[in-house]
PDB file of N, CA and C in Angstrom:
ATOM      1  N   UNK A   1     -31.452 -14.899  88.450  1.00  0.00           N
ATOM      2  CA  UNK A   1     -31.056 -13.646  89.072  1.00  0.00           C
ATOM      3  C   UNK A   1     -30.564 -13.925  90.495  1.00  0.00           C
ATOM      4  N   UNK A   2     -29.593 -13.495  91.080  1.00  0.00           N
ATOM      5  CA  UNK A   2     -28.834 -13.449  92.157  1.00  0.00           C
ATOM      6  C   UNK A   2     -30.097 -12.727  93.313  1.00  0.00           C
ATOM      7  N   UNK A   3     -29.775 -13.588  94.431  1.00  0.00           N
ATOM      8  CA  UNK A   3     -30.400 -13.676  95.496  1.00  0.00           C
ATOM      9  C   UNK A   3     -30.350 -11.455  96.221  1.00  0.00           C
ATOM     10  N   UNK A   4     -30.947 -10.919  95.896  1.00  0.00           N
ATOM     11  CA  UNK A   4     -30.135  -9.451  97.059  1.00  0.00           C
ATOM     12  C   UNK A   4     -30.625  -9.459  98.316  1.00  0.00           C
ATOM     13  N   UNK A   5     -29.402  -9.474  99.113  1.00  0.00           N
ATOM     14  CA  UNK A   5     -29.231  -9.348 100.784  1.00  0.00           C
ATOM     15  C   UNK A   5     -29.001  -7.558 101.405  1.00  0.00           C
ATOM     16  N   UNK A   6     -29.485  -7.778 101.730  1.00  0.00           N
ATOM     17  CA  UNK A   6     -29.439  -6.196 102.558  1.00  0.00           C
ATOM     18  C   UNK A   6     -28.506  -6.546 103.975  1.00  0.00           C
ATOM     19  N   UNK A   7     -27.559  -5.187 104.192  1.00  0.00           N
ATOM     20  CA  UNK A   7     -26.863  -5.626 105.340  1.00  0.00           C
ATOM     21  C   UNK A   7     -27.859  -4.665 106.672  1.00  0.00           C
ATOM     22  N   UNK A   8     -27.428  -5.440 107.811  1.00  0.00           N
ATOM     23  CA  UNK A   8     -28.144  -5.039 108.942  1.00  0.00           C
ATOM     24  C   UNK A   8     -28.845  -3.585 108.609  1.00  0.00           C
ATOM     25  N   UNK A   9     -27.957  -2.542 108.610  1.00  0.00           N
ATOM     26  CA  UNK A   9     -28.367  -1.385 108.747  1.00  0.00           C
ATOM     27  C   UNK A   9     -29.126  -0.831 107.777  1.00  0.00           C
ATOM     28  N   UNK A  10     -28.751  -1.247 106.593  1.00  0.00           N
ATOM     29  CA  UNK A  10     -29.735  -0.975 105.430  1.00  0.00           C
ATOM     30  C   UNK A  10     -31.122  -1.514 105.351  1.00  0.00           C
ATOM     31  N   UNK A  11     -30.958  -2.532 106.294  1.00  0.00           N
ATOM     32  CA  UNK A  11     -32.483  -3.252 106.859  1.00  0.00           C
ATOM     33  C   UNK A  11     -33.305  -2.958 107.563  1.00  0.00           C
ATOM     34  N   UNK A  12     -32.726  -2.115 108.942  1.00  0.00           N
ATOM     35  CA  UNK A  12     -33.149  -1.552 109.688  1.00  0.00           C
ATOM     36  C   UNK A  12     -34.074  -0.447 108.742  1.00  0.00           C
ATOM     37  N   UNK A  13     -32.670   0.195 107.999  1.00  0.00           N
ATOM     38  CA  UNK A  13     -33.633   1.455 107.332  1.00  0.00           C
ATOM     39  C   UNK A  13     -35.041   1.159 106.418  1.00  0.00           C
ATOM     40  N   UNK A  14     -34.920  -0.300 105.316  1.00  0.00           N
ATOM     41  CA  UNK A  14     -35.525  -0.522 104.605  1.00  0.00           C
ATOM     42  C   UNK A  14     -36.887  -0.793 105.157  1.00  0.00           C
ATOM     43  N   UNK A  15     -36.801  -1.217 106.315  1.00  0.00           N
ATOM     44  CA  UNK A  15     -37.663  -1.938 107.237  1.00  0.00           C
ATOM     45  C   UNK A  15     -38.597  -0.595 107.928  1.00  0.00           C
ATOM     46  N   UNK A  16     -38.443   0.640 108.050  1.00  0.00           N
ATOM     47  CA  UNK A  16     -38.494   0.837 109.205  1.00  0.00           C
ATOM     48  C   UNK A  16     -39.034   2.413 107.962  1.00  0.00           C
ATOM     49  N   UNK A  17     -39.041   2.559 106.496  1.00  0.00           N
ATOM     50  CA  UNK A  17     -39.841   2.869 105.376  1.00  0.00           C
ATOM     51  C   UNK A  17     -40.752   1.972 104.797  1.00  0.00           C
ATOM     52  N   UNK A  18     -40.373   0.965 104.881  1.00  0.00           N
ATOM     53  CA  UNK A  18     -42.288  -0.065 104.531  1.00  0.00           C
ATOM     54  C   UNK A  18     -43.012  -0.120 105.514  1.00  0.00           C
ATOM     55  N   UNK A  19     -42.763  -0.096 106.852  1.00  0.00           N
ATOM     56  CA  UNK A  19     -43.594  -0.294 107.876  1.00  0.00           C
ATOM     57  C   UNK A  19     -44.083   1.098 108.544  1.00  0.00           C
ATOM     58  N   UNK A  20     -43.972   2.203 107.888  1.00  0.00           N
ATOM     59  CA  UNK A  20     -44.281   3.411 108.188  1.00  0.00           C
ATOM     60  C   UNK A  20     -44.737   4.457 107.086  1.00  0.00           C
ATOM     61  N   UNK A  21     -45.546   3.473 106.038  1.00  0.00           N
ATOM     62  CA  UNK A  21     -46.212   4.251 104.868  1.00  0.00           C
ATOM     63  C   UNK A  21     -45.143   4.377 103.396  1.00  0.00           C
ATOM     64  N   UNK A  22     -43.733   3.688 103.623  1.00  0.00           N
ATOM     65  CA  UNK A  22     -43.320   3.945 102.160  1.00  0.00           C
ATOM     66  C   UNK A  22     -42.706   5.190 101.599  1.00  0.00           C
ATOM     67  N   UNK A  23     -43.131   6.063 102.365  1.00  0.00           N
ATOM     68  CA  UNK A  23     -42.501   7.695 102.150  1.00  0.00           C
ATOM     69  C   UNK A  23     -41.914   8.324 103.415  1.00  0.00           C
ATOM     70  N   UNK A  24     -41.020   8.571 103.863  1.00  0.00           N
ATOM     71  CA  UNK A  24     -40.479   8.845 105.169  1.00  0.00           C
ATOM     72  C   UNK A  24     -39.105   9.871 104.909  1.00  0.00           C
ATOM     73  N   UNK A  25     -39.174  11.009 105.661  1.00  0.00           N
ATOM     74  CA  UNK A  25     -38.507  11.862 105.347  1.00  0.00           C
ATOM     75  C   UNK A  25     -37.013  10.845 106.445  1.00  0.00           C
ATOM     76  N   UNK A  26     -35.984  11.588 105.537  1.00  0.00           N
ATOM     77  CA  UNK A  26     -33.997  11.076 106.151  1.00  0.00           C
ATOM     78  C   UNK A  26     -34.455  11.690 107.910  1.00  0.00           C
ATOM     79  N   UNK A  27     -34.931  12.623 107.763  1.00  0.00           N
ATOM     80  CA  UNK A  27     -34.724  13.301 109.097  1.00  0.00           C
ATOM     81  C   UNK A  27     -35.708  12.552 110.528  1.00  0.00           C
ATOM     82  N   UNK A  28     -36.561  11.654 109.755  1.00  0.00           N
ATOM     83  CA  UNK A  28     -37.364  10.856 110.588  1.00  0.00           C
ATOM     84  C   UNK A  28     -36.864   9.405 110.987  1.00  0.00           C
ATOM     85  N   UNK A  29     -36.432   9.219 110.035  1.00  0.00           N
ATOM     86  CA  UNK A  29     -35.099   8.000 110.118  1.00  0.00           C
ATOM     87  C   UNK A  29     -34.896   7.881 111.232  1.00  0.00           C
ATOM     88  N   UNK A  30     -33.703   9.053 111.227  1.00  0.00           N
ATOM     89  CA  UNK A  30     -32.273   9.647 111.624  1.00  0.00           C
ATOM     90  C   UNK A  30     -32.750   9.394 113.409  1.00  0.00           C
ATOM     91  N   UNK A  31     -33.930   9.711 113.409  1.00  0.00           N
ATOM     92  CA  UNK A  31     -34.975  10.292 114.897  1.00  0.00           C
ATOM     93  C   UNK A  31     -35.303   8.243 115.107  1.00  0.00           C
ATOM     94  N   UNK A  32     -35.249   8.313 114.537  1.00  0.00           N
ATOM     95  CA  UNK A  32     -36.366   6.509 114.725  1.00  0.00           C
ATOM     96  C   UNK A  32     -35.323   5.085 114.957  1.00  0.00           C
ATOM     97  N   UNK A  33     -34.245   5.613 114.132  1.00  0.00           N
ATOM     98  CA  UNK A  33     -33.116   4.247 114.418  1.00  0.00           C
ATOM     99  C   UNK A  33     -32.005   5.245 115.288  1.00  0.00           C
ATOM    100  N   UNK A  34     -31.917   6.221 115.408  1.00  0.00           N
ATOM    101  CA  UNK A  34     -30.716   6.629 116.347  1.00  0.00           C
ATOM    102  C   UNK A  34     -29.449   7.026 116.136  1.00  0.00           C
ATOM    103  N   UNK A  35     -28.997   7.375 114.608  1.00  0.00           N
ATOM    104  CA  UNK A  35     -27.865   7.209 113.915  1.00  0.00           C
ATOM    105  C   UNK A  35     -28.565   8.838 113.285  1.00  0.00           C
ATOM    106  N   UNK A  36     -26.644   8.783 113.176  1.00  0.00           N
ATOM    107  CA  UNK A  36     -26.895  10.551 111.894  1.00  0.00           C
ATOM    108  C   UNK A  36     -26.911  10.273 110.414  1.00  0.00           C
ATOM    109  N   UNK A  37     -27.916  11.472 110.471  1.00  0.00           N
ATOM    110  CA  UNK A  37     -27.736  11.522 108.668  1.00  0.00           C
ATOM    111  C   UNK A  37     -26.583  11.261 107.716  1.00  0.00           C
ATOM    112  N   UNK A  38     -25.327  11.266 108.235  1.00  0.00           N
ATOM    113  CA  UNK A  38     -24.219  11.082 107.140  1.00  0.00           C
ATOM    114  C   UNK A  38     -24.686   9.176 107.186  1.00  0.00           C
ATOM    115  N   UNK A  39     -24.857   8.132 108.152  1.00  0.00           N
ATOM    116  CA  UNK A  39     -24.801   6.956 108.466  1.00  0.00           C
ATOM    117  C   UNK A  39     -26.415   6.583 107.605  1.00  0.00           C
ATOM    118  N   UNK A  40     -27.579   7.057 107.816  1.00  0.00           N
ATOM    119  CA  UNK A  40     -28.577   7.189 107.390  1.00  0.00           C
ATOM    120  C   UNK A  40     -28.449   6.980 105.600  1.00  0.00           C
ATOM    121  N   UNK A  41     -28.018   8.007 105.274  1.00  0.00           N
ATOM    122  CA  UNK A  41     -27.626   8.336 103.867  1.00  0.00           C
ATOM    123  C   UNK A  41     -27.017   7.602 102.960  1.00  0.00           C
ATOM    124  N   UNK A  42     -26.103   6.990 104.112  1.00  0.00           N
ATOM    125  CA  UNK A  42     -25.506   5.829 103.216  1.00  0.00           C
ATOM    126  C   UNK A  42     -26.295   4.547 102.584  1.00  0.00           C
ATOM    127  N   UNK A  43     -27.151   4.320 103.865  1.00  0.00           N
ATOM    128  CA  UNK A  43     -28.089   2.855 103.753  1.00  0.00           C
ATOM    129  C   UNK A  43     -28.930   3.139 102.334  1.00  0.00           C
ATOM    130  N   UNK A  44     -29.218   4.516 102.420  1.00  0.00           N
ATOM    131  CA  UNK A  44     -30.458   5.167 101.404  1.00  0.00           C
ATOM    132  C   UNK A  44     -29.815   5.001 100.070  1.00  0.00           C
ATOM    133  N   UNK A  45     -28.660   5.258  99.553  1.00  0.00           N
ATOM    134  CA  UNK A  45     -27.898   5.030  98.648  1.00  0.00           C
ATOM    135  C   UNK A  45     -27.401   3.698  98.099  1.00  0.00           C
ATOM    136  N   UNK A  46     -27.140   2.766  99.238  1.00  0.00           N
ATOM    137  CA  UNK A  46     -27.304   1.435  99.363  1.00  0.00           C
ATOM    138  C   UNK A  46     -28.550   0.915  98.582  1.00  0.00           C
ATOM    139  N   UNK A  47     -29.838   1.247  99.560  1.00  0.00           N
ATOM    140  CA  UNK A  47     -30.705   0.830  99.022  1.00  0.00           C
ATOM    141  C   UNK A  47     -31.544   1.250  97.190  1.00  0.00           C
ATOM    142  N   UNK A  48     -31.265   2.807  96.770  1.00  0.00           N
ATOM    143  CA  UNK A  48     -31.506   3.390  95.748  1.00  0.00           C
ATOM    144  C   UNK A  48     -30.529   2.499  95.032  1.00  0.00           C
ATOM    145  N   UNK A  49     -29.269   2.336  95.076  1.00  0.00           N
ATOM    146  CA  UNK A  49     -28.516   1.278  93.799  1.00  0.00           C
ATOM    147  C   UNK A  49     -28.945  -0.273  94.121  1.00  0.00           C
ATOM    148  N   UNK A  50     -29.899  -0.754  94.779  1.00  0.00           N
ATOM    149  CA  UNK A  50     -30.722  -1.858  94.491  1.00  0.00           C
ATOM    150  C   UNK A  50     -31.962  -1.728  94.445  1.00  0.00           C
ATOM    151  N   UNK A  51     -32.226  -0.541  94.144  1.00  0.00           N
ATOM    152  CA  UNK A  51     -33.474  -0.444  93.168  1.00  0.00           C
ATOM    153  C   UNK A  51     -34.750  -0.511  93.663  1.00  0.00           C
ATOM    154  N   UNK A  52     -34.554  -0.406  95.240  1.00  0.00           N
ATOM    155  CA  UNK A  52     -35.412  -0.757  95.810  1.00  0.00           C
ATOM    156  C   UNK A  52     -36.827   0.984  96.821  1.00  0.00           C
ATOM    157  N   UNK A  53     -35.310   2.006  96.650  1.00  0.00           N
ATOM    158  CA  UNK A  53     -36.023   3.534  97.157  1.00  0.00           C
ATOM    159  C   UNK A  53     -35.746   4.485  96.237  1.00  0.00           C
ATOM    160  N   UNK A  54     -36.019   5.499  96.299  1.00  0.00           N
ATOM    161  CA  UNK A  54     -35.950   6.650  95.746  1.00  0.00           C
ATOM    162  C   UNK A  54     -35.503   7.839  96.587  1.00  0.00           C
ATOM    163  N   UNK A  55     -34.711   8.346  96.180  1.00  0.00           N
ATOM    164  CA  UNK A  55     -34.809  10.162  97.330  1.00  0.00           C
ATOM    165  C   UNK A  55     -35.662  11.041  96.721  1.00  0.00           C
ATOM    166  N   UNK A  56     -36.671  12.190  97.105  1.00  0.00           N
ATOM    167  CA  UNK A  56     -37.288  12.807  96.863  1.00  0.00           C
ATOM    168  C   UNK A  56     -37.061  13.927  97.532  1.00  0.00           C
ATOM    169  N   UNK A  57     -36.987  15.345  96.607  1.00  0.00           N
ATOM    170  CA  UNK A  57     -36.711  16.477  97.299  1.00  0.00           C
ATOM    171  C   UNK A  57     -37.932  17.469  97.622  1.00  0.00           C
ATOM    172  N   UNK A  58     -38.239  17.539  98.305  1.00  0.00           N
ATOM    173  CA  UNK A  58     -39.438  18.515  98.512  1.00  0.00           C
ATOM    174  C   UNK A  58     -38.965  20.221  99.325  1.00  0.00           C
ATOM    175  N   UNK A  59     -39.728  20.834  98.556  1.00  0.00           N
ATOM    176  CA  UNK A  59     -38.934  22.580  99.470  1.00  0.00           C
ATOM    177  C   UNK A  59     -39.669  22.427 100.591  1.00  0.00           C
ATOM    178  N   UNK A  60     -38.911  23.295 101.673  1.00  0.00           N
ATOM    179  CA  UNK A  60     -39.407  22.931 103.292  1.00  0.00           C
ATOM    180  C   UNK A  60     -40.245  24.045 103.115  1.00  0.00           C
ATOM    181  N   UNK A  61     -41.230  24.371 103.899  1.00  0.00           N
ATOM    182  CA  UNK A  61     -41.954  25.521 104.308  1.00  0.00           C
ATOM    183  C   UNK A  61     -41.336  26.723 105.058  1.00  0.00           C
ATOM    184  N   UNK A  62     -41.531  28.085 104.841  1.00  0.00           N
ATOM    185  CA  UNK A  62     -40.839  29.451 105.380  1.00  0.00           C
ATOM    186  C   UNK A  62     -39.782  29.822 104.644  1.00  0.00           C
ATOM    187  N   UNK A  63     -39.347  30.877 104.962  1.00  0.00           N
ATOM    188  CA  UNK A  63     -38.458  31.789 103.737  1.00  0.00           C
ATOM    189  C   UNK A  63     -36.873  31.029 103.768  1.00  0.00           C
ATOM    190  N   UNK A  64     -36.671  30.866 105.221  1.00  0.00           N
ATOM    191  CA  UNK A  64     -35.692  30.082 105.701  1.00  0.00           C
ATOM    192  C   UNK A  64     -35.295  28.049 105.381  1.00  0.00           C
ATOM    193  N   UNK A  65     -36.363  28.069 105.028  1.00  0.00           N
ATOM    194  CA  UNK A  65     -36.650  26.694 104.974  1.00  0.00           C
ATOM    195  C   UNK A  65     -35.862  25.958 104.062  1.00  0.00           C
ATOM    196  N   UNK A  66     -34.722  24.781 104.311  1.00  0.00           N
ATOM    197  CA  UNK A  66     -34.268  23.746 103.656  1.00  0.00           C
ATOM    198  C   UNK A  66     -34.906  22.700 102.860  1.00  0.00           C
ATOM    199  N   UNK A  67     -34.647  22.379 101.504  1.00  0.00           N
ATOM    200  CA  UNK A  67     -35.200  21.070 101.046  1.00  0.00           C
ATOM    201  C   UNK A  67     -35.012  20.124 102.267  1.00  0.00           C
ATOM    202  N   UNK A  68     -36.497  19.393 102.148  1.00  0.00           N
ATOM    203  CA  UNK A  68     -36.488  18.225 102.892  1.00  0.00           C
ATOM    204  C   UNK A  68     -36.336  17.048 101.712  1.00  0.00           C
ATOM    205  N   UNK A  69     -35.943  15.645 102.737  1.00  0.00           N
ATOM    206  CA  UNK A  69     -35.613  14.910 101.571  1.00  0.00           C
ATOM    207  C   UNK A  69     -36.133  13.489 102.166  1.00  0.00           C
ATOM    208  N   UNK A  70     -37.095  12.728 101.266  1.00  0.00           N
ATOM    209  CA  UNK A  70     -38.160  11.950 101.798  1.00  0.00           C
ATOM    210  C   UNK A  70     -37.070  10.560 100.676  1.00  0.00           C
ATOM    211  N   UNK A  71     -37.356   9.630 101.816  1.00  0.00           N
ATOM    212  CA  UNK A  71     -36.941   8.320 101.003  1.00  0.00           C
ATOM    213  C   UNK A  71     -38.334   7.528 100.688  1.00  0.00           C
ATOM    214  N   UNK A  72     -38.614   7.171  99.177  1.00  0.00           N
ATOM    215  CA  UNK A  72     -39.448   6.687  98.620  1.00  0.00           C
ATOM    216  C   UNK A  72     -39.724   5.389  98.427  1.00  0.00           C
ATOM    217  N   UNK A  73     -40.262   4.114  98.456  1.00  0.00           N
ATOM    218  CA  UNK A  73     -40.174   2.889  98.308  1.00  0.00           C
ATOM    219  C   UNK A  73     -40.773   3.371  96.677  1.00  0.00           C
ATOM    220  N   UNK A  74     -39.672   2.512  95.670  1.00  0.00           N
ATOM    221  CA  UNK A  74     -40.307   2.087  94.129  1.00  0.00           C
ATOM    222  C   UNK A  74     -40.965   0.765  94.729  1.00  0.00           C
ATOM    223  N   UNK A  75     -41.453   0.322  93.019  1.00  0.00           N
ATOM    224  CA  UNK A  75     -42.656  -1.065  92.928  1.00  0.00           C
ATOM    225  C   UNK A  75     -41.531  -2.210  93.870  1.00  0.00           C
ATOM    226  N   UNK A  76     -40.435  -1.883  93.306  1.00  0.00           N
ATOM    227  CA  UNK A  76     -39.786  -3.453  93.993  1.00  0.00           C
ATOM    228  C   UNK A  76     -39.365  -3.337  95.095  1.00  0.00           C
ATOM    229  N   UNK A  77     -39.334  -2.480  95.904  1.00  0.00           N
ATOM    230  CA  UNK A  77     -39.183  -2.143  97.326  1.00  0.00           C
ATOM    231  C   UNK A  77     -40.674  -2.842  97.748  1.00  0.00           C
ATOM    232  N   UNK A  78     -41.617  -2.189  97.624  1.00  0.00           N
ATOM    233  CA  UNK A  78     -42.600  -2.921  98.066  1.00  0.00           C
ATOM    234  C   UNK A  78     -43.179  -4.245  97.689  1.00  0.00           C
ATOM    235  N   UNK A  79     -42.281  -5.121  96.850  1.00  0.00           N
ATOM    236  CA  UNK A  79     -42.197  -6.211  96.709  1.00  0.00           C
ATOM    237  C   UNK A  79     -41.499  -7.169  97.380  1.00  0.00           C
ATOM    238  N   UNK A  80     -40.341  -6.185  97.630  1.00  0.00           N
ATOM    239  CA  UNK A  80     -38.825  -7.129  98.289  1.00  0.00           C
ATOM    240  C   UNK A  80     -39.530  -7.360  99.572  1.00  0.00           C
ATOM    241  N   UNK A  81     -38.660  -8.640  99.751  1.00  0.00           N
ATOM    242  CA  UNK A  81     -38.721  -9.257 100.986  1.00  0.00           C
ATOM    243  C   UNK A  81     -36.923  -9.564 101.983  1.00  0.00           C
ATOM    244  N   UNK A  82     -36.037  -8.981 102.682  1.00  0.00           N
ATOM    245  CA  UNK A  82     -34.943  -9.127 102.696  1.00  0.00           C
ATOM    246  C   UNK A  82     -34.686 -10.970 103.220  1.00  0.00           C
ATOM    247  N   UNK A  83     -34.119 -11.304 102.307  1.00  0.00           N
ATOM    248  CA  UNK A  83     -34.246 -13.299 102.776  1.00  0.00           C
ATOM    249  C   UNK A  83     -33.386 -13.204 103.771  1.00  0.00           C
ATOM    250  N   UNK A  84     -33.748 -13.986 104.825  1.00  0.00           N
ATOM    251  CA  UNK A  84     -33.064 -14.225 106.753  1.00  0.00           C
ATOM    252  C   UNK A  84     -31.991 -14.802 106.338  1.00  0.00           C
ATOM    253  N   UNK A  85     -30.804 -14.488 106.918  1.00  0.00           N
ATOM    254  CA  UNK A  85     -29.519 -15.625 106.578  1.00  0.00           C
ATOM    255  C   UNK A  85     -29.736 -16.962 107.294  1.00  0.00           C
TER     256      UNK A  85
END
């Protein structure tokens, strides 16, 4: 099986959901590395087609309230290790 490399930013993100419990809402991200949700979103998508997160929709609280949307580590996320170039 082929080696998978994560690029910088998708690392940052991947990195930065294992080291903060595995479940981390986009919007905490977004707050934690400094970048917007459209840039955010991408990494998350990145990372979901290597199999490594999940998106999860949860309803926000109040009448007004937006789905929030939590990025999930699956089993092999919390397995992966991204190899150093």
């Amino acid at each position: 099986m082929k080696e998978m490399k994560l690029t910088p930013m998708s690392n940052e993100v991947f990195t930065y959901v294992k080291e903060n419990g595995g479940r981390i809402s986009v919007d905490e991200i977004c707050e934690a590395v400094g970048r917007p949700p459209r840039s955010v979103n991408a990494n998350v998508t990145d990372l979901q087609k290597k199999g490594l997160v999940i998106r999860e929709k949860v309803d926000g609280e109040g009448e007004d309230a937006k789905k929030i949307t939590y990025v999930v580590l699956t089993d092999a996320g919390k397995d992966f290790e991204n190899p150093q170039e």
